[in-house]
C-alpha atoms as a PDB file:
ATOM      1  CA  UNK A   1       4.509 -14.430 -33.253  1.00  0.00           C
ATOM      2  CA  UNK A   2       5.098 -11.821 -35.788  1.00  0.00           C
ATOM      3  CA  UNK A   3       7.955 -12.006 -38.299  1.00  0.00           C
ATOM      4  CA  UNK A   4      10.449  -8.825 -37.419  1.00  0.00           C
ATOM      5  CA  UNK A   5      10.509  -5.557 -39.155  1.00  0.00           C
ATOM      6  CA  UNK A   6      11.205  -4.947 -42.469  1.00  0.00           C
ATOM      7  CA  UNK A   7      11.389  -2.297 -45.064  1.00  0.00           C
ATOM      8  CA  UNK A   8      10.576  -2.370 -48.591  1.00  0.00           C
ATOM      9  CA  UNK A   9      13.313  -2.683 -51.018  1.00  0.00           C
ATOM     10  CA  UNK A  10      11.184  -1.240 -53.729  1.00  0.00           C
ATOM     11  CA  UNK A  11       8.476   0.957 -54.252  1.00  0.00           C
ATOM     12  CA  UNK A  12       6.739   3.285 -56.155  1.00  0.00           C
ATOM     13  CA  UNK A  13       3.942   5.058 -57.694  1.00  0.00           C
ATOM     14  CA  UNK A  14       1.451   3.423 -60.259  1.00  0.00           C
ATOM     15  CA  UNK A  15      -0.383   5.661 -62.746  1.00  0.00           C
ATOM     16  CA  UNK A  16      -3.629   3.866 -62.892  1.00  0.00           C
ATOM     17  CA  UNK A  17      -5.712   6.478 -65.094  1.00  0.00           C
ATOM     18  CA  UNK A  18      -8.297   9.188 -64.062  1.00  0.00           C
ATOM     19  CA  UNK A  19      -5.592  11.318 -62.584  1.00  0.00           C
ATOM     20  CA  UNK A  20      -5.075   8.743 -60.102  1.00  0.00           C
ATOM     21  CA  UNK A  21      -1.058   7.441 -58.616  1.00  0.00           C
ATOM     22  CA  UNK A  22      -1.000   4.417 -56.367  1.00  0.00           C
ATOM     23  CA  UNK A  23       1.421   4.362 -54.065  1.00  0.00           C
ATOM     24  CA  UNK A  24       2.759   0.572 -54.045  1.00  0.00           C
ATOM     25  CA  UNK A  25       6.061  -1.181 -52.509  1.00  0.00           C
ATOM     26  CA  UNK A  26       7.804  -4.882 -51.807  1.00  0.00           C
ATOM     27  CA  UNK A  27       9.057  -6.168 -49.372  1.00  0.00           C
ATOM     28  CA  UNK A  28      11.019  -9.585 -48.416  1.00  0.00           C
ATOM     29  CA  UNK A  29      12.829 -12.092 -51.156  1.00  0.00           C
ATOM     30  CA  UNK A  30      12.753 -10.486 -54.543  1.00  0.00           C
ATOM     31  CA  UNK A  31      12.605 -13.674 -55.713  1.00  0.00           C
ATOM     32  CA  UNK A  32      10.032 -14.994 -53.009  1.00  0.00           C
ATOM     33  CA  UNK A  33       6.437 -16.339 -53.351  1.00  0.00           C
ATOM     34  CA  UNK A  34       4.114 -13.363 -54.507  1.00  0.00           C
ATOM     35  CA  UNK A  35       1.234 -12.037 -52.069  1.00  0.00           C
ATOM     36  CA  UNK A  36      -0.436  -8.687 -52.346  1.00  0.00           C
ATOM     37  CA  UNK A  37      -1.811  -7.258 -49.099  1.00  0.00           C
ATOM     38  CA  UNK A  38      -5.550  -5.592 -49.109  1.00  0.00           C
ATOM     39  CA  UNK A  39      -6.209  -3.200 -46.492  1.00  0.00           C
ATOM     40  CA  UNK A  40      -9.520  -2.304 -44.836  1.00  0.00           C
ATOM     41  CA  UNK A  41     -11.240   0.532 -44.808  1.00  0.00           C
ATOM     42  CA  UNK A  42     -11.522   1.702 -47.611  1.00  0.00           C
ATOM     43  CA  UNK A  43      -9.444   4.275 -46.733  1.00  0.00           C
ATOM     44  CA  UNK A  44      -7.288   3.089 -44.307  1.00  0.00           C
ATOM     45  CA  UNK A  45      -4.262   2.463 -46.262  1.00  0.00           C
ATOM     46  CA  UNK A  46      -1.400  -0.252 -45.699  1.00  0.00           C
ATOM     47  CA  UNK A  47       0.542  -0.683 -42.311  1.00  0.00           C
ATOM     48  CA  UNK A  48       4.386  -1.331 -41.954  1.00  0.00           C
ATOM     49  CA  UNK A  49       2.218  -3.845 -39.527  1.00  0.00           C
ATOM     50  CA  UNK A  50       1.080  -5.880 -42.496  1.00  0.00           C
ATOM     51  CA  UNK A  51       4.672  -7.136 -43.669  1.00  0.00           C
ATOM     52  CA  UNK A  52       5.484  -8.952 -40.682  1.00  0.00           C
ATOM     53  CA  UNK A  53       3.024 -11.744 -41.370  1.00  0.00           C
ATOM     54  CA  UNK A  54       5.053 -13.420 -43.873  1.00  0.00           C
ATOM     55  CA  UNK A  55       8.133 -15.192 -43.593  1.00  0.00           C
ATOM     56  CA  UNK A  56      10.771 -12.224 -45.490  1.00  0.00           C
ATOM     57  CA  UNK A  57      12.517 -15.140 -46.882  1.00  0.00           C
ATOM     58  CA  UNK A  58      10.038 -16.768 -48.334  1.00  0.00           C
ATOM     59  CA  UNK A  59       7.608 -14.123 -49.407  1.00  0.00           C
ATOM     60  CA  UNK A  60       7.394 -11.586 -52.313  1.00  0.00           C
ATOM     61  CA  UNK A  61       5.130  -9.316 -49.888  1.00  0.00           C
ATOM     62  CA  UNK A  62       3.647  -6.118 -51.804  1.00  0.00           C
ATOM     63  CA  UNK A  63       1.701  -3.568 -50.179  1.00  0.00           C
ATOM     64  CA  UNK A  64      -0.573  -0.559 -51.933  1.00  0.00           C
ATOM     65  CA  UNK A  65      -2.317   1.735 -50.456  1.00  0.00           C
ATOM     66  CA  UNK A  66      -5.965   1.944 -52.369  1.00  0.00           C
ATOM     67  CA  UNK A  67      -6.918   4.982 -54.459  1.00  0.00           C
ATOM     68  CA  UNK A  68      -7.623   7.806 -52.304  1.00  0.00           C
ATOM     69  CA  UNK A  69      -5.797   6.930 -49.154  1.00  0.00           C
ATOM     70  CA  UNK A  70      -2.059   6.186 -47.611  1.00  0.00           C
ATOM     71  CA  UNK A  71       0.370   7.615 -49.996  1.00  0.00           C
ATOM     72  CA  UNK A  72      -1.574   7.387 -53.191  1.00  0.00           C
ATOM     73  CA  UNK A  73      -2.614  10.561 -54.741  1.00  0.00           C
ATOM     74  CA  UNK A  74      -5.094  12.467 -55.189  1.00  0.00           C
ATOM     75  CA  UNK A  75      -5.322  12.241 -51.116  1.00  0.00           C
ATOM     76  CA  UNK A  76      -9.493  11.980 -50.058  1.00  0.00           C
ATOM     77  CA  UNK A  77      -8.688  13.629 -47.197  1.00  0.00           C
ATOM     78  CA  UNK A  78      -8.275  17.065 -49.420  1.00  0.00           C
ATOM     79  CA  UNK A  79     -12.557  18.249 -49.736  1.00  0.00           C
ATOM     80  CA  UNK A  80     -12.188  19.212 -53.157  1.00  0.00           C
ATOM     81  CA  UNK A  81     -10.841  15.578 -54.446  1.00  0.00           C
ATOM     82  CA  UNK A  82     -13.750  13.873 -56.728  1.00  0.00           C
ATOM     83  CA  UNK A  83     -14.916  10.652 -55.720  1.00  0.00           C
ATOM     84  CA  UNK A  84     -16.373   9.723 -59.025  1.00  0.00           C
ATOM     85  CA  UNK A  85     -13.196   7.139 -60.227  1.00  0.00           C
ATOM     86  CA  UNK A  86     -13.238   5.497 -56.599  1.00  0.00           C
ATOM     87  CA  UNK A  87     -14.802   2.421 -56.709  1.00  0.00           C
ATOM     88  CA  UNK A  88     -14.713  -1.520 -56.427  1.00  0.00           C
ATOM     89  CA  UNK A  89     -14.266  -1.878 -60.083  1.00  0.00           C
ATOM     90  CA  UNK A  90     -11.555   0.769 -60.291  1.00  0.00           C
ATOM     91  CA  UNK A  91      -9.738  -0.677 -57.331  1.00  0.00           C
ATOM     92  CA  UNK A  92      -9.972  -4.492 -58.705  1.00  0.00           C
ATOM     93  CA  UNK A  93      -8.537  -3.028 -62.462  1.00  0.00           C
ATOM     94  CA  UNK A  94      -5.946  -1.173 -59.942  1.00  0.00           C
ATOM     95  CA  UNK A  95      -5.078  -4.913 -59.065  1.00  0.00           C
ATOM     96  CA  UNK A  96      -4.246  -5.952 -62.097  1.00  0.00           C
ATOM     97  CA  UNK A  97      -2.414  -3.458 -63.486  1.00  0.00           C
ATOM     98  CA  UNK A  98      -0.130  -3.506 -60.327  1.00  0.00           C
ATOM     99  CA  UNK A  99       0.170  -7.135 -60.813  1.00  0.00           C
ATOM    100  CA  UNK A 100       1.233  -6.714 -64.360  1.00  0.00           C
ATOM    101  CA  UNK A 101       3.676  -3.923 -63.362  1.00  0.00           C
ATOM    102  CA  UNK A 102       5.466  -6.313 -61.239  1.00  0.00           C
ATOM    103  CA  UNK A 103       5.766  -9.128 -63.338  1.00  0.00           C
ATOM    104  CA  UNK A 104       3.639 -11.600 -61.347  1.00  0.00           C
ATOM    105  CA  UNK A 105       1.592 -14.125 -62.934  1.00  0.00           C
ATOM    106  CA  UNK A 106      -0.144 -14.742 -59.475  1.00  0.00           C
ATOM    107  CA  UNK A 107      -0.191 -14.203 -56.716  1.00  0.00           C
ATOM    108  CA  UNK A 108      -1.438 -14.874 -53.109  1.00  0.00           C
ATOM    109  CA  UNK A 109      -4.223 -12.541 -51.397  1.00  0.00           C
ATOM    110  CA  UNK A 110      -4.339 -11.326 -48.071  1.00  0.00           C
ATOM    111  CA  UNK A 111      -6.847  -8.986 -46.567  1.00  0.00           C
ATOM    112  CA  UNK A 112      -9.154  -7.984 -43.628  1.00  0.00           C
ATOM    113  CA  UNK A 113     -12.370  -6.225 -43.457  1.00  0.00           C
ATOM    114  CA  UNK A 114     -12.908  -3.992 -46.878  1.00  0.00           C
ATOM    115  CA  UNK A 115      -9.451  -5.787 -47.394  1.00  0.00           C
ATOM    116  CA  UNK A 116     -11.245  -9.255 -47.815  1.00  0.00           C
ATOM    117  CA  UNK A 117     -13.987  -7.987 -49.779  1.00  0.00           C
ATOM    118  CA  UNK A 118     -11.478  -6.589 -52.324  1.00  0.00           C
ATOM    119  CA  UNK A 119      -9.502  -9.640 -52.425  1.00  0.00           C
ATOM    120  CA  UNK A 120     -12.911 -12.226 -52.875  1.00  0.00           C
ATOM    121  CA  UNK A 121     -14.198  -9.729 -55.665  1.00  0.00           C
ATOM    122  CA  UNK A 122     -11.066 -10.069 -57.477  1.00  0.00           C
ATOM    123  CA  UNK A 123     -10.575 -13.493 -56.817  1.00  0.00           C
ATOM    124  CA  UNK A 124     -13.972 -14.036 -58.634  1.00  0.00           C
ATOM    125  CA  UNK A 125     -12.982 -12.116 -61.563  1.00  0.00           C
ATOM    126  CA  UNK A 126      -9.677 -13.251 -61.847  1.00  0.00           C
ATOM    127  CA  UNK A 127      -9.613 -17.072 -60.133  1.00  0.00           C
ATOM    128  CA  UNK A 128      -6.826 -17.813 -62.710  1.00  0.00           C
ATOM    129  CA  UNK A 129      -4.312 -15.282 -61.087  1.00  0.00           C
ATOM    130  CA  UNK A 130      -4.937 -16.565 -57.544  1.00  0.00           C
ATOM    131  CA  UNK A 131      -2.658 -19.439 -55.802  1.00  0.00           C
ATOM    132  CA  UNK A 132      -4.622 -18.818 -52.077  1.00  0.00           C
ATOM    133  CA  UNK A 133      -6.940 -16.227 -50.162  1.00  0.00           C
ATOM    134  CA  UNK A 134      -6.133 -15.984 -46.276  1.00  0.00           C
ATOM    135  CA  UNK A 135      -8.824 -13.519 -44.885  1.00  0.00           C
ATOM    136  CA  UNK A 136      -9.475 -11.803 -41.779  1.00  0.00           C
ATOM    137  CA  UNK A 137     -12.329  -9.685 -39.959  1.00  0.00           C
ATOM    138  CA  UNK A 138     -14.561 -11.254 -43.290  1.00  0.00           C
ATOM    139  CA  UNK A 139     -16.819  -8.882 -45.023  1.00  0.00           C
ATOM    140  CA  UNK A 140     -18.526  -9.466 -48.150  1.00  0.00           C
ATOM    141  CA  UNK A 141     -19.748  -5.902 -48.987  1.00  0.00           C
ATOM    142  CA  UNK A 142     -23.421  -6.392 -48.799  1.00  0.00           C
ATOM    143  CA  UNK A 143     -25.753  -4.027 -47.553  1.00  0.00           C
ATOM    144  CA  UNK A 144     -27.166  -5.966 -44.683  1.00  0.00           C
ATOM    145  CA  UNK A 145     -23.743  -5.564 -43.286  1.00  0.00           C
ATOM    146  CA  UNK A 146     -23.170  -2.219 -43.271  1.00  0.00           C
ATOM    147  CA  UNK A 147     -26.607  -1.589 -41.936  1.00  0.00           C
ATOM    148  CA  UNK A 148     -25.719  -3.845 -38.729  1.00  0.00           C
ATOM    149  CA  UNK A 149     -22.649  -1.420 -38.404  1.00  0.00           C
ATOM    150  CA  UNK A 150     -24.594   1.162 -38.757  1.00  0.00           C
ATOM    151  CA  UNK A 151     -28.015   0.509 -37.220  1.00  0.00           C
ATOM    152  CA  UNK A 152     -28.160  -2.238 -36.221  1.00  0.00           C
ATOM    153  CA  UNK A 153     -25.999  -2.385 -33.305  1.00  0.00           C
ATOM    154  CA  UNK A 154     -27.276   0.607 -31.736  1.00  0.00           C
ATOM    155  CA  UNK A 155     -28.907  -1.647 -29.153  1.00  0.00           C
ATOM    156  CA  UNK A 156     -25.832  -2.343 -27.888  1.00  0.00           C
ATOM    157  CA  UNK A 157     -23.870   1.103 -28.093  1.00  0.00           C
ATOM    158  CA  UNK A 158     -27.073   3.178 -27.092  1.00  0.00           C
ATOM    159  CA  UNK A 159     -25.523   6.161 -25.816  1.00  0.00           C
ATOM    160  CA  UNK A 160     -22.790   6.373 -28.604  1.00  0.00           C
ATOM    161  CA  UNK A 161     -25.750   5.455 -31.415  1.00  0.00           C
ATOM    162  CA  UNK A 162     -27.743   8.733 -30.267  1.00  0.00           C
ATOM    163  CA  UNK A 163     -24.533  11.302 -30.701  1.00  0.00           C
ATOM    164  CA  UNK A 164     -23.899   9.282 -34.258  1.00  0.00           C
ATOM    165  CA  UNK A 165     -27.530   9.457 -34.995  1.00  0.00           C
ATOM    166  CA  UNK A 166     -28.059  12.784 -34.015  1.00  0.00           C
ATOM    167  CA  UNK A 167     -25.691  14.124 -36.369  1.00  0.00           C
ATOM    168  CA  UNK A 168     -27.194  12.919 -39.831  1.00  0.00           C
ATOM    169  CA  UNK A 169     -31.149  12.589 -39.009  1.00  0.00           C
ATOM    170  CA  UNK A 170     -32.106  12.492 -42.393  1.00  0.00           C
ATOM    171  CA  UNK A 171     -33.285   9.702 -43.487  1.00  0.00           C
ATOM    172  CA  UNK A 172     -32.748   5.687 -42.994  1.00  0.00           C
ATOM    173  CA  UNK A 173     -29.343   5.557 -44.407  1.00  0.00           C
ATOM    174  CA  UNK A 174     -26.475   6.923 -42.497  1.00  0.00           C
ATOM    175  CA  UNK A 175     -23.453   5.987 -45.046  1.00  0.00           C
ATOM    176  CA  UNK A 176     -25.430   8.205 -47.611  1.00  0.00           C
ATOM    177  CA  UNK A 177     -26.123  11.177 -44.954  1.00  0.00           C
ATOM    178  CA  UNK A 178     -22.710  11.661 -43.556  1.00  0.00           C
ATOM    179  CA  UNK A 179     -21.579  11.085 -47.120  1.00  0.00           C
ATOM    180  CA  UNK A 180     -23.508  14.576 -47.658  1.00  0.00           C
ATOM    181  CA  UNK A 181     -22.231  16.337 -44.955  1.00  0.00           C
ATOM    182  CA  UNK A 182     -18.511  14.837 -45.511  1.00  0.00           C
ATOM    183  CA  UNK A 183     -18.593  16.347 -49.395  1.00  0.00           C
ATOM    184  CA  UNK A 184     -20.097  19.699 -47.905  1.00  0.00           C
ATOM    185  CA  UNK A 185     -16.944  22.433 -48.860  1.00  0.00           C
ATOM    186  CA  UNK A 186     -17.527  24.231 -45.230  1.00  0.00           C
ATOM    187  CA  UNK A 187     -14.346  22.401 -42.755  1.00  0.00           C
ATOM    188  CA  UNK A 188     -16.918  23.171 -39.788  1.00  0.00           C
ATOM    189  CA  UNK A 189     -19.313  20.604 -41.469  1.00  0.00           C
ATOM    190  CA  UNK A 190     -17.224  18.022 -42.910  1.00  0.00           C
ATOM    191  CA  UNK A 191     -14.612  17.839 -40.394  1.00  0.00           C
ATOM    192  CA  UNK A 192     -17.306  17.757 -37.858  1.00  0.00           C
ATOM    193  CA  UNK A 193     -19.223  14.807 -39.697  1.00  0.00           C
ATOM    194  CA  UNK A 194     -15.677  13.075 -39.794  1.00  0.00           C
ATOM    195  CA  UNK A 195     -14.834  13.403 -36.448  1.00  0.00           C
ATOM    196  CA  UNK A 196     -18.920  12.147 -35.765  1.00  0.00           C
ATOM    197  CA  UNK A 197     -18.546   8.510 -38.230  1.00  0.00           C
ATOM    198  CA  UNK A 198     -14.912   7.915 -36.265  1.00  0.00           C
ATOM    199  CA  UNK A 199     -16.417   8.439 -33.133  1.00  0.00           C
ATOM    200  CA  UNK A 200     -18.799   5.600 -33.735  1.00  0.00           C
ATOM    201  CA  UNK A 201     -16.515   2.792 -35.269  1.00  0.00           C
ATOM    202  CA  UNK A 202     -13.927   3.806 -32.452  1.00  0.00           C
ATOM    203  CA  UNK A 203     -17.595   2.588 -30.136  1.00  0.00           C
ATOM    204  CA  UNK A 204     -17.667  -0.641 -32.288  1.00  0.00           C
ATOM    205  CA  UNK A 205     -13.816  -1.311 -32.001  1.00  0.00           C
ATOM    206  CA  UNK A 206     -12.037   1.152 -29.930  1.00  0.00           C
ATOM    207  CA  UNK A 207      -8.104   1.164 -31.463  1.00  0.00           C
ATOM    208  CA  UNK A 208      -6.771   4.000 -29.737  1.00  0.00           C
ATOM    209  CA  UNK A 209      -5.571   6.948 -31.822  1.00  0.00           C
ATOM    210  CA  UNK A 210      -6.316   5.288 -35.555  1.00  0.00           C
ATOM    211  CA  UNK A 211      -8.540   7.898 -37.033  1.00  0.00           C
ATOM    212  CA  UNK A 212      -5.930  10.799 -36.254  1.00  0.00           C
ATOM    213  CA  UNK A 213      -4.565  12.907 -37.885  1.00  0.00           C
ATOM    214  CA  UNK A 214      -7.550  15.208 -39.392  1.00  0.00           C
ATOM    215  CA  UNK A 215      -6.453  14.812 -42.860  1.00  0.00           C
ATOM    216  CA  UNK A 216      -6.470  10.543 -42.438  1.00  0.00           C
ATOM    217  CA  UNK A 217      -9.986  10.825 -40.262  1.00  0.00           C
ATOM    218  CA  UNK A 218     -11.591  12.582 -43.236  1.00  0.00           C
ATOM    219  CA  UNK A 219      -9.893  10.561 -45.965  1.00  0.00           C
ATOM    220  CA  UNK A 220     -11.318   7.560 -43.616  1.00  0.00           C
ATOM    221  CA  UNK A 221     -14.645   8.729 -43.530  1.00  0.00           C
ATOM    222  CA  UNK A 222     -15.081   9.894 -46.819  1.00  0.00           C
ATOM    223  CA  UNK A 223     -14.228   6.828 -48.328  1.00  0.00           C
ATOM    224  CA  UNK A 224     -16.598   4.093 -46.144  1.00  0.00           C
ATOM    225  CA  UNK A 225     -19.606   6.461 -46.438  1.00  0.00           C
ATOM    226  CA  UNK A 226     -18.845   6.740 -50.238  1.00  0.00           C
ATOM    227  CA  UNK A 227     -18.535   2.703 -50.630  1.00  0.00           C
ATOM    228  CA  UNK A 228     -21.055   2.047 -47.952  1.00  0.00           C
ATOM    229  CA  UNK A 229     -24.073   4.481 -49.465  1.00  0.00           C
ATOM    230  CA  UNK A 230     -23.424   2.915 -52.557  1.00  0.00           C
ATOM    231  CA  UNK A 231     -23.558  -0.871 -51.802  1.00  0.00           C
ATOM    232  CA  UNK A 232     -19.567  -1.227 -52.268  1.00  0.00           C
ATOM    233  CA  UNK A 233     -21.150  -1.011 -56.254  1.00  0.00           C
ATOM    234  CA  UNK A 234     -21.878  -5.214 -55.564  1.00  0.00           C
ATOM    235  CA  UNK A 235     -25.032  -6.806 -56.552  1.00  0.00           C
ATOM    236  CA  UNK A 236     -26.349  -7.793 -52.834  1.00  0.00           C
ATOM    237  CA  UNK A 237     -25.167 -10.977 -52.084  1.00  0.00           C
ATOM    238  CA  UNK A 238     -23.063 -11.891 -55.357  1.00  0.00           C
ATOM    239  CA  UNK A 239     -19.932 -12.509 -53.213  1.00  0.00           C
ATOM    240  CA  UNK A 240     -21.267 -15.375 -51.409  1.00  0.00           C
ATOM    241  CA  UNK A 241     -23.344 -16.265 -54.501  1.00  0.00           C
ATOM    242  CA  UNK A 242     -20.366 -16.687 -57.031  1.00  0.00           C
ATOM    243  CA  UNK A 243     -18.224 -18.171 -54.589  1.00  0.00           C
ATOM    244  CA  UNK A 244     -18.267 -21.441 -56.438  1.00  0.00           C
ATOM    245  CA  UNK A 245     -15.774 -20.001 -58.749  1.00  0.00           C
ATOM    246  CA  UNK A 246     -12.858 -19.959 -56.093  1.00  0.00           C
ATOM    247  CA  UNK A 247     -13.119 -23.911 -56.364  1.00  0.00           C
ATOM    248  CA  UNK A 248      -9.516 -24.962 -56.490  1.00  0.00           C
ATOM    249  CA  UNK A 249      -8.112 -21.987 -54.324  1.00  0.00           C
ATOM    250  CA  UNK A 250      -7.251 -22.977 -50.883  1.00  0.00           C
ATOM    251  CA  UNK A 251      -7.998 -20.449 -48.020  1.00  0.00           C
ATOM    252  CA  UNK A 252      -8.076 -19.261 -44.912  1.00  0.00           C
ATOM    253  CA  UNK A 253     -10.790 -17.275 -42.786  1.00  0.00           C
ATOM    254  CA  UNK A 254      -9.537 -16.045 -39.483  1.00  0.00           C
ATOM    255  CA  UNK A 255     -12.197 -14.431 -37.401  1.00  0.00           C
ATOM    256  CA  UNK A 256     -12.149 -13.658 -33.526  1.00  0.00           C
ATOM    257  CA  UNK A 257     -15.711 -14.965 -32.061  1.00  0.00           C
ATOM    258  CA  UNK A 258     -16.167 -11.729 -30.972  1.00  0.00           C
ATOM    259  CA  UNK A 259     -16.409  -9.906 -34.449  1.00  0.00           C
ATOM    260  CA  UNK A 260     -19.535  -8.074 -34.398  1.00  0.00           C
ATOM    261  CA  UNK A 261     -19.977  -9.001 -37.759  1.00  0.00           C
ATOM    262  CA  UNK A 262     -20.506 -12.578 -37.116  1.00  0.00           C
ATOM    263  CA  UNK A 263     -24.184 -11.541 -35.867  1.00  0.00           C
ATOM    264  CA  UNK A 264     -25.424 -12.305 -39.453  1.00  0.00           C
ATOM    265  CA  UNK A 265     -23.418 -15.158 -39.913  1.00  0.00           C
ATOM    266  CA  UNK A 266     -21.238 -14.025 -42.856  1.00  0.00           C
ATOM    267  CA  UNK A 267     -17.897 -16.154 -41.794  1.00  0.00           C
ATOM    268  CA  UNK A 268     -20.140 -18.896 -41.907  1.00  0.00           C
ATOM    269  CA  UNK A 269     -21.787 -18.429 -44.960  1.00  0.00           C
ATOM    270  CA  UNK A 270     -18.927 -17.848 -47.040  1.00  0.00           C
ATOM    271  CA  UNK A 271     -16.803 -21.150 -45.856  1.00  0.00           C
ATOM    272  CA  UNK A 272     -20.066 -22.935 -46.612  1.00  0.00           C
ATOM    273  CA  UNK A 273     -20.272 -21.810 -50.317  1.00  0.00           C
ATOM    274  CA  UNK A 274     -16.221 -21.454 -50.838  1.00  0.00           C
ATOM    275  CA  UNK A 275     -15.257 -24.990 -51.521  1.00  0.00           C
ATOM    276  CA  UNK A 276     -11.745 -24.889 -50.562  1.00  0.00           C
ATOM    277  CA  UNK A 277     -12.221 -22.586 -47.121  1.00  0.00           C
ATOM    278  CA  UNK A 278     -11.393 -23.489 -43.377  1.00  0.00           C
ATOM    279  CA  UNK A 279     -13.062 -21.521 -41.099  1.00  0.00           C
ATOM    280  CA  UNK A 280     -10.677 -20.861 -37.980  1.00  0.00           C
ATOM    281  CA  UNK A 281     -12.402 -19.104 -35.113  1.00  0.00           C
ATOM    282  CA  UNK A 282     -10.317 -17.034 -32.666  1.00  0.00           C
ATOM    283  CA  UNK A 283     -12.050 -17.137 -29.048  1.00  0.00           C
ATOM    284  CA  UNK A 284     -11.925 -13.709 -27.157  1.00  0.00           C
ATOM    285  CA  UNK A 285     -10.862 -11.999 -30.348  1.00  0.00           C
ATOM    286  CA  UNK A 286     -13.107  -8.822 -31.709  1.00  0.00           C
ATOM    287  CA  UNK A 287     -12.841  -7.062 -34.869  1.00  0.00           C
ATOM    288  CA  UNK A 288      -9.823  -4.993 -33.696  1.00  0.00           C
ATOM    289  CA  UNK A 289      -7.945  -8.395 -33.457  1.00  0.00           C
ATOM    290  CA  UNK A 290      -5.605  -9.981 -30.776  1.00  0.00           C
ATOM    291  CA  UNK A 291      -2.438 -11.902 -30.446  1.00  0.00           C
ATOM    292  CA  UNK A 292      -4.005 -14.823 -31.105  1.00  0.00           C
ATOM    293  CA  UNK A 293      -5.647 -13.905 -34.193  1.00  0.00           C
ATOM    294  CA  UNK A 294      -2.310 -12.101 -35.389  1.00  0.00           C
ATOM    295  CA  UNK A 295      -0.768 -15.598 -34.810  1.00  0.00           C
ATOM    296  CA  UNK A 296      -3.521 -17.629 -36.827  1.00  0.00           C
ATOM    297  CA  UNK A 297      -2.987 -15.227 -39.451  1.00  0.00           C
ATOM    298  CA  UNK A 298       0.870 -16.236 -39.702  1.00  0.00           C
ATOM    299  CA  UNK A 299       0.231 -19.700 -39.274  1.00  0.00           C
ATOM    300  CA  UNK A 300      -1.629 -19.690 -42.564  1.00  0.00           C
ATOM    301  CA  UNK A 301       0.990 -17.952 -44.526  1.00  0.00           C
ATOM    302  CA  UNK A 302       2.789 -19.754 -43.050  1.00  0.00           C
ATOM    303  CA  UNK A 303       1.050 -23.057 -44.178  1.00  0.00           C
ATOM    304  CA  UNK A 304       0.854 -21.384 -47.889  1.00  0.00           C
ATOM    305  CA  UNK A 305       4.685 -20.623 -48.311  1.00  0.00           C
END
């Protein structure tokens, strides 16, 4: 299903300006097919994971972990880092200088949740540096999603809701009020808020042990509420609105039937405004991801090598 493990044979750290190092490495045929993998979140940061998904002899596969998170320095996770130079347009300028660093003149994009979101928002800015999208877990940063993640699925998580509720009261909007309590400079407040958010999206997608340790849960945290409270910095809708310009760019949308996300319809809507998108639905397949979504995922590189 996968490809087998690999390890980069190069990597390194980008200086990409406001006192901000990305941490970036390839992996696979030097000489291979560029793609550039986008990792959800934000905050996450890339996963040895990720590089199996591509054929090593055939790809050019480079991984970065976003500002903030995963390698790159200043680390969120520290409560006195400044969140100020930490946003969509920085990451998407990231992007290019990486791409420029590395000698590609274009490359192939592959993300998941944030991770596609990134990669369409780039693609729209820079269509001309883009052979193919494949996409996974499909976001499109607008507000009405994160307020089903955050509110509007409480109906189905009651009991875990209340404790997640409970926590921030003030107000309508969570992202913004744990945001608050997640820049507060006492640990008993913003490690408590970060242990609060993880709690909740383990309820939406339970993954086992991703949110430890501390340092990673509140680099995590810090970083969603931070996008999320301020609308990813997106115009509401202008993803799906401007996808006419990825005419010409083949891609991909994986998605397991069982994303919660698909309860406004956003796989949908984007394959219908993306002129060169197939929509493959995964049955029994959440968020989280299976083995059969994993496999879809290499079938399309696959298809793209």
């Amino acid at each position: 299903m996968l490809y087998p493990e690999i390890e980069p044979h190069d990597h390194g750290m980008l200086d990409v300006g406001d006192g901000h190092h990305v941490y970036w490495e390839v992996c696979g045929n030097p000489d291979g097919k560029p793609v550039v993998c986008l990792h959800g979140g934000p905050g996450s940061g890339c996963s040895p994971r990720t590089r199996r998904y591509f054929d090593p002899a055939a790809y050019r596969i480079v991984l970065l972990d976003q500002r903030g998170c995963g390698r790159s320095t200043p680390h969120a996770g520290r409560p006195e880092v400044d969140l100020s130079t930490n946003t969509t347009d920085h990451l998407v300028a990231d992007l290019e200088l990486l791409r420029e660093h590395l000698g590609i003149e274009r490359w192939q994009l592959f993300g998941a949740s944030w991770g596609s979101v990134l990669s369409l928002v780039y693609a729209e800015r820079y269509p001309h540096r883009v052979t193919e999208l494949v996409q996974a877990g499909i976001a499109t940063g607008m507000r009405e999603e994160t307020d089903l993640l955050t509110k509007g699925l409480a109906p189905m998580f009651p009991e875990a809701w209340a404790r997640f509720r409970a926590f921030a009261p003030e107000g309508d909007d969570l992202p913004a009020a744990y945001l608050a309590k997640l820049l507060d400079p006492d640990p008993a407040v913003h490690d408590r808020a970060a242990e609060e958010w993880c709690r909740w999206e383990d309820a939406l997608a339970a993954q086992g042990d991703r949110f430890d340790p501390p340092e990673y849960r509140l680099a995590f945290a810090r970083l969603v509420t931070h996008y999320w409270a301020h609308g990813s910095w997106l115009r509401e809708g202008v993803v799906v609105e401007e996808a006419w310009k990825l005419a010409g760019i083949p891609g991909v949308i994986v998605q397991g039937v069982l994303d919660l996300g698909n309860l406004i319809g956003t796989p949908w809507r984007l394959a219908h405004a993306w002129p060169d998108a197939e929509l493959i639905m995964i049955p029994g397949s959440d968020h989280a991801g299976t083995d059969d979504l994993a496999a879809a995922r290499v079938a399309a590189t696959d298809r793209f090598r």
